[in-house]
Protein backbone atom coordinates (compact mmCIF):
# COMPACT_ATOMS: atom_id res chain seq x y z
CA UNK A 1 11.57 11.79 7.45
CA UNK A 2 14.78 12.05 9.36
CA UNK A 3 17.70 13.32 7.90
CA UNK A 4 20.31 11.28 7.13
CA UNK A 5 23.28 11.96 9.19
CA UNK A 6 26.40 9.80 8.06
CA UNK A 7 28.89 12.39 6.53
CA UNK A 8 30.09 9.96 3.61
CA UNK A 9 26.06 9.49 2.54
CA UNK A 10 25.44 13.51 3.07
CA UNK A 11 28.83 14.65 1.30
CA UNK A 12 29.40 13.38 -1.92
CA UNK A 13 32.96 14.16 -1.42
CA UNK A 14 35.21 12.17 0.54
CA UNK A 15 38.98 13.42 1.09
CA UNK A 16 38.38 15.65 -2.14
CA UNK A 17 37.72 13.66 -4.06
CA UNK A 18 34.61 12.54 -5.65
CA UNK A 19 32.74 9.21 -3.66
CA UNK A 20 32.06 7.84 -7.21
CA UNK A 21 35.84 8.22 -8.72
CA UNK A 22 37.46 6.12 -5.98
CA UNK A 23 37.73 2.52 -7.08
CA UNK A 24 38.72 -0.91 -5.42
CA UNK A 25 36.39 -2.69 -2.57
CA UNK A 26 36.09 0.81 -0.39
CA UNK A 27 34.42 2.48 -3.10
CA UNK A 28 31.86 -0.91 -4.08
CA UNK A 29 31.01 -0.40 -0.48
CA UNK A 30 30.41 3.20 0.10
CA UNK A 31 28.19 3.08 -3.53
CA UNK A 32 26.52 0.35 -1.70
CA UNK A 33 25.77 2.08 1.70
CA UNK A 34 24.54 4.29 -0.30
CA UNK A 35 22.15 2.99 -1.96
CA UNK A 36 20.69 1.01 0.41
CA UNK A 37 20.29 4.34 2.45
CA UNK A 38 18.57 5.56 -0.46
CA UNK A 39 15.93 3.02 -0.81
CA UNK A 40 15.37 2.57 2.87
CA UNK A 41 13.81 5.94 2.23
CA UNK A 42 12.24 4.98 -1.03
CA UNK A 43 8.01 4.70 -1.65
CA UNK A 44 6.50 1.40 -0.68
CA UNK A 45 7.57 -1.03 -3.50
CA UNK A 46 4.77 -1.50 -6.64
CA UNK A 47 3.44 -4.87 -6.39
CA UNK A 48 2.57 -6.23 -10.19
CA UNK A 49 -0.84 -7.44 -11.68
CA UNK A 50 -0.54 -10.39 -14.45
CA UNK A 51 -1.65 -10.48 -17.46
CA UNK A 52 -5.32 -11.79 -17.37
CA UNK A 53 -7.42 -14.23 -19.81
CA UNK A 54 -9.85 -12.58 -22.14
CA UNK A 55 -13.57 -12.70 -20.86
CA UNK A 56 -16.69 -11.81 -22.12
CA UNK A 57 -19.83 -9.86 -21.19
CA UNK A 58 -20.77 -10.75 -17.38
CA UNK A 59 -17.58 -12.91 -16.82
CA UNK A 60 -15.83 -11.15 -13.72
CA UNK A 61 -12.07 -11.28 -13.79
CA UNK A 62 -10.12 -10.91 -10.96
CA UNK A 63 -7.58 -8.27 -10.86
CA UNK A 64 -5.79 -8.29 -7.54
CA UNK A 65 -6.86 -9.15 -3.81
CA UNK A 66 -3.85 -6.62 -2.29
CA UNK A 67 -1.85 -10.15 -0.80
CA UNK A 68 -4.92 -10.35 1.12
CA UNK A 69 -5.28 -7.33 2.82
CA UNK A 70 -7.49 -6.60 5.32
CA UNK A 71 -7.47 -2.77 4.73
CA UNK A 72 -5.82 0.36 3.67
CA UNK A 73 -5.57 2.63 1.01
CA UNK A 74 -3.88 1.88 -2.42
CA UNK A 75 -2.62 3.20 -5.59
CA UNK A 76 -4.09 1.62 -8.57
CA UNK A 77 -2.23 1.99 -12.62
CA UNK A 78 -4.79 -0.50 -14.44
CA UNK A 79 -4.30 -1.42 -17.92
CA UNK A 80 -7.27 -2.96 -19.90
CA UNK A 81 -7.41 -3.98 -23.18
CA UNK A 82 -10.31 -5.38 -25.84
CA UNK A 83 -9.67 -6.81 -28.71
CA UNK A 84 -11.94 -4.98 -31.27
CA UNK A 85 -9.14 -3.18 -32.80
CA UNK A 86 -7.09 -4.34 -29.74
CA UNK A 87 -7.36 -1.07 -28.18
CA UNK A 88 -6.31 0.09 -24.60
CA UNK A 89 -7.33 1.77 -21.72
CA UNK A 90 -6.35 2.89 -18.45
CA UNK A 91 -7.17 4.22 -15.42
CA UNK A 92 -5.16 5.47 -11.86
CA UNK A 93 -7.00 5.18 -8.82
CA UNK A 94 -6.96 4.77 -5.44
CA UNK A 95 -8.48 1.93 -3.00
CA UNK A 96 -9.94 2.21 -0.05
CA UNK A 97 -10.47 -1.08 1.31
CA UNK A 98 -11.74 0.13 4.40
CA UNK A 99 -14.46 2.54 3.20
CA UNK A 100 -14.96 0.04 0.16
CA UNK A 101 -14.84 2.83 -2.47
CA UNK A 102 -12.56 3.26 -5.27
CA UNK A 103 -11.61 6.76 -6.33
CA UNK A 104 -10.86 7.71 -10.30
CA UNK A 105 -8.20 10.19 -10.02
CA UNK A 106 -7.36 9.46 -14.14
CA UNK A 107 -9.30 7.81 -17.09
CA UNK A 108 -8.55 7.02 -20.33
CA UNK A 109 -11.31 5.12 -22.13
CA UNK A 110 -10.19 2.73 -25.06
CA UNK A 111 -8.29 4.32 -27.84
CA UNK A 112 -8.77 8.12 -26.27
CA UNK A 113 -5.56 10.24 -25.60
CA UNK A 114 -7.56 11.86 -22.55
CA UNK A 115 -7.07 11.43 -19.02
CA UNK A 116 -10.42 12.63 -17.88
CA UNK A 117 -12.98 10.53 -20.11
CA UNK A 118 -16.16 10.12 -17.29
CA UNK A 119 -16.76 7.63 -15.47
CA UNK A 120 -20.33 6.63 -13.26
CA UNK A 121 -20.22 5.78 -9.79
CA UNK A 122 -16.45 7.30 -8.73
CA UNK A 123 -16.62 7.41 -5.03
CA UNK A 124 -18.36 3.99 -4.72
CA UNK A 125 -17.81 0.66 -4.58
CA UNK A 126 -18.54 0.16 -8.20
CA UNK A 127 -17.30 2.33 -11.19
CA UNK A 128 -18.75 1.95 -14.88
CA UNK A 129 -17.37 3.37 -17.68
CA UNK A 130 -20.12 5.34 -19.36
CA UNK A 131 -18.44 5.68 -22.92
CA UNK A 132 -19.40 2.59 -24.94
CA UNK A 133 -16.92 3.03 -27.84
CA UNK A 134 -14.85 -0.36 -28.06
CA UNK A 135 -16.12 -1.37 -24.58
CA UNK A 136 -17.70 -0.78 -21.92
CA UNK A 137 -17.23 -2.16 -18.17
CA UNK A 138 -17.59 -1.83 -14.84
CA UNK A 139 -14.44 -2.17 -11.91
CA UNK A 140 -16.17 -2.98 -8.64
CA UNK A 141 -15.11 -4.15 -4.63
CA UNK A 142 -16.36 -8.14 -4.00
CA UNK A 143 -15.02 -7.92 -0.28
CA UNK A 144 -11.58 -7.03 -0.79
CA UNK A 145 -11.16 -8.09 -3.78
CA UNK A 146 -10.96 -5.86 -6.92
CA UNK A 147 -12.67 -7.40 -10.14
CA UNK A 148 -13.13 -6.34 -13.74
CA UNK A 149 -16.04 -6.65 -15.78
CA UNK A 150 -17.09 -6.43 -19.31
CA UNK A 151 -20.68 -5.07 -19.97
CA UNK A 152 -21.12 -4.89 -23.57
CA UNK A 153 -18.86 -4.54 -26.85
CA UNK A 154 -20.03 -3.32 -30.24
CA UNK A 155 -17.47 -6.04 -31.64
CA UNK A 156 -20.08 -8.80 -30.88
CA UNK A 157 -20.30 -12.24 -28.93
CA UNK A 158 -16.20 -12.89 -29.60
CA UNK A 159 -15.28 -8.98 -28.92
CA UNK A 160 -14.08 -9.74 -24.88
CA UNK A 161 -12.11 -8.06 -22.36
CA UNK A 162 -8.44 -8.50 -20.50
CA UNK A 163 -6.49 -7.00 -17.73
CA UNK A 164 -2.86 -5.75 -19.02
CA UNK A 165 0.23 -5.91 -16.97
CA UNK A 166 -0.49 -3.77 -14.24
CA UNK A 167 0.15 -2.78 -11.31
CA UNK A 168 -0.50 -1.37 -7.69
CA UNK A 169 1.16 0.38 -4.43
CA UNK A 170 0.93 -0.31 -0.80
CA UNK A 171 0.44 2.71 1.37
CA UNK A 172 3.01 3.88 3.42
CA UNK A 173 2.54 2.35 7.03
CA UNK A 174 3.38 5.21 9.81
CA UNK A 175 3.34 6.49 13.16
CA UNK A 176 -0.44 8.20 11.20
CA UNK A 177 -2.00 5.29 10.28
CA UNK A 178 -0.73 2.04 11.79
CA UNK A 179 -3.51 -0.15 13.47
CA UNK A 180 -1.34 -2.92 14.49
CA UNK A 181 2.66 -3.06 15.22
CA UNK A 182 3.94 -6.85 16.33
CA UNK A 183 7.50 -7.13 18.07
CA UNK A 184 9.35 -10.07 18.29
CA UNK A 185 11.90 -11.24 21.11
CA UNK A 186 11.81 -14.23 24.01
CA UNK A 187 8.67 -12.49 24.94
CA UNK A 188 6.59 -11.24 21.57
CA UNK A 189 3.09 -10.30 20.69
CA UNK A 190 1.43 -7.21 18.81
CA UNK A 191 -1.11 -4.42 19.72
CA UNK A 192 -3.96 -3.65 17.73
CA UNK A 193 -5.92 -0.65 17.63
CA UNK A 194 -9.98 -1.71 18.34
CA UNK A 195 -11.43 1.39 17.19
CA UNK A 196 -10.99 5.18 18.21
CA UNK A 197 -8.26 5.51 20.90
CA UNK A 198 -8.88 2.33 22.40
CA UNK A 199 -5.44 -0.23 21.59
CA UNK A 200 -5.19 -4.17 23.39
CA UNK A 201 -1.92 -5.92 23.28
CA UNK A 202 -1.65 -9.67 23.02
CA UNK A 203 0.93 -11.86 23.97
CA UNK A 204 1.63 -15.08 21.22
CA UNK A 205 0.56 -17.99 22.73
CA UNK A 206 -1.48 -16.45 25.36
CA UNK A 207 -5.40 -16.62 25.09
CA UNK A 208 -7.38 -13.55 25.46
CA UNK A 209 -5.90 -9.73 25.68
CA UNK A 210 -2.81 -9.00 28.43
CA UNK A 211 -3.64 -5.35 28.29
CA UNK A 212 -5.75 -2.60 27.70
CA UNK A 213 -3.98 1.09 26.59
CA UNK A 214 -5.41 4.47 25.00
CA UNK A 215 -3.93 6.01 22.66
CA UNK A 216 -2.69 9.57 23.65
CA UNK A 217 -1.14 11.26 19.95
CA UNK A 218 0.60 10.31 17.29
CA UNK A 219 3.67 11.81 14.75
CA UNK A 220 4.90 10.88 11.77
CA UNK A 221 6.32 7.96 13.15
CA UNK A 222 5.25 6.79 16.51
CA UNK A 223 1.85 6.09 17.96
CA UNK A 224 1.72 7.01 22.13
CA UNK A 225 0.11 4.77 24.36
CA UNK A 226 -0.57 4.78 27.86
CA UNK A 227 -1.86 1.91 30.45
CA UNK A 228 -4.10 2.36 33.23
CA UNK A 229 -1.54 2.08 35.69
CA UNK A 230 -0.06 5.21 34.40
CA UNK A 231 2.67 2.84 32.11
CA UNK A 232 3.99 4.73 28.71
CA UNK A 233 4.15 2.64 25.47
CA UNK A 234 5.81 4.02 22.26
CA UNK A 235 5.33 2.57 18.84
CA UNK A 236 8.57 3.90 16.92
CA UNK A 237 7.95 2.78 13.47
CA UNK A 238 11.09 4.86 12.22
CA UNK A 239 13.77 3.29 14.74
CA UNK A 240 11.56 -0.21 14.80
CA UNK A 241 12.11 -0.34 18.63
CA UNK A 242 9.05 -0.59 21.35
CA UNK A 243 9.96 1.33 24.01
CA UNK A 244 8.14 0.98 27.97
CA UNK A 245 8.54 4.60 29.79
CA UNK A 246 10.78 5.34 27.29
CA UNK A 247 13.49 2.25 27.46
CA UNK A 248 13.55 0.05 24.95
CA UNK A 249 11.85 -3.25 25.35
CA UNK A 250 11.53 -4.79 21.94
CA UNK A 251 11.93 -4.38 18.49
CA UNK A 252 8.81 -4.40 16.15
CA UNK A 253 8.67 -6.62 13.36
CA UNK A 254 6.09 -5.80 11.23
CA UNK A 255 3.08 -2.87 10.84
CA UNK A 256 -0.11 -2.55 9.02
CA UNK A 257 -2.42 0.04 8.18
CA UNK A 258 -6.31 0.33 8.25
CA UNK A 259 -8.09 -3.03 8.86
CA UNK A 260 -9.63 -1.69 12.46
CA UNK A 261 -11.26 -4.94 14.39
């Protein structure tokens, strides 16, 4: 991350005074600029999971497609719930969409104040809960597409399962794992990353690649690209500018992360 450099952000005091005791329009403002610095530099933004219908043993319910992602990695804070004795559980994990495995970092099984109650298959595309008490279900990958499942529950045939209110986190896209940066202007396209070092850019509206590049490093927040003829390409994800032998020639519009063609 790059430090922020604008003296009335970095200095909380402005003419000696404290930036939140000044009052009037100038002060609105500067609280403003500030906070918009602030959450330009914030974690990607928690995307929420509704409230689901109760279903029984062998009914899958879906808990979230990721806005119909293609790949990457995400964090997942599920909340379950069964109603014998309308008890809870809940479990943090991460997503891997493109390894299809999902990864129990934290489990609480229904009504237990633990965070480590086991689970079978972590690693996997599948995870089962192996305590029975209340209920006992399995979270599994159906392409890319995360669904819930109850197995069986000692309350009987009307004893059934629900998500909770839940919720999940993109991964932050950067100059370490983008696979594909678009850029918009009167000539736009997007390059892709194929696989390995190997990148193609297309041009919209064109059929068929325009170019070929390899990759040559990354940083935190650019990927390097070069051409056969000897052409540089830089992916700046932090100033959202493409830059061509290091002059800018566009200004990206959107990156994504894992999803490799």
């Amino acid at each position: 991350m790059k430090p922020i450099t604008d003296p009335s952000i970095a200095n909380p005091w402005i003419n000696n005074k404290p930036l939140f005791s000044q009052t009037g329009p100038k002060a609105i403002a500067m609280a403003l600029a500030c906070c918009l610095v602030l959450l330009a530099f914030a974690s990607p933004a928690m995307a929420q999971i509704q409230r689901s219908d109760f279903a029984g043993n062998g009914v899958p319910i879906k808990v979230t497609n990721f806005n119909n992602a293609s790949g990457g990695v995400y964090a997942l804070d599920l909340n379950l719930l069964t109603n014998t004795y309308n008890t809870k559980a809940n479990m943090k994990a991460t997503v891997d969409l493109d390894a299809k495995k999902i990864n129990v970092r934290e489990y609480s099984h229904f009504a237990s104040n633990q965070k480590n109650d086991p689970v079978v298959g972590n690693g996997t595309s599948q995870v089962t809960t192996q305590s029975e008490a209340y209920c006992k279900y399995k979270l599994y990958l159906r392409g890319n597409t995360l669904y819930a499942e109850q197995i069986m529950n000692p309350g009987g045939p009307a004893a059934k399962l629900r998500v909770e209110p839940s919720s999940w986190t993109p991964p932050r896209v950067d100059g370490t794992n983008v696979t594909h940066v678009a850029y918009a202007g009167p000539k736009s396209g997007y390059f892709q990353q194929l696989c390995g070092k190997d990148w193609v850019e297309y041009k919209t509206g064109k059929v068929g690649a325009h170019a070929s590049f390899r990759e040559t490093h990354r940083d935190e927040w650019s990927v390097y690209l070069q051409k056969s003829d000897g052409a540089r390409i830089q992916l700046d994800l932090h100033t959202k500018q493409m830059k061509v032998n290091n002059s800018v020639a566009a200004n990206i519009s959107t990156a994504r992360a894992g999803g490799l063609q």
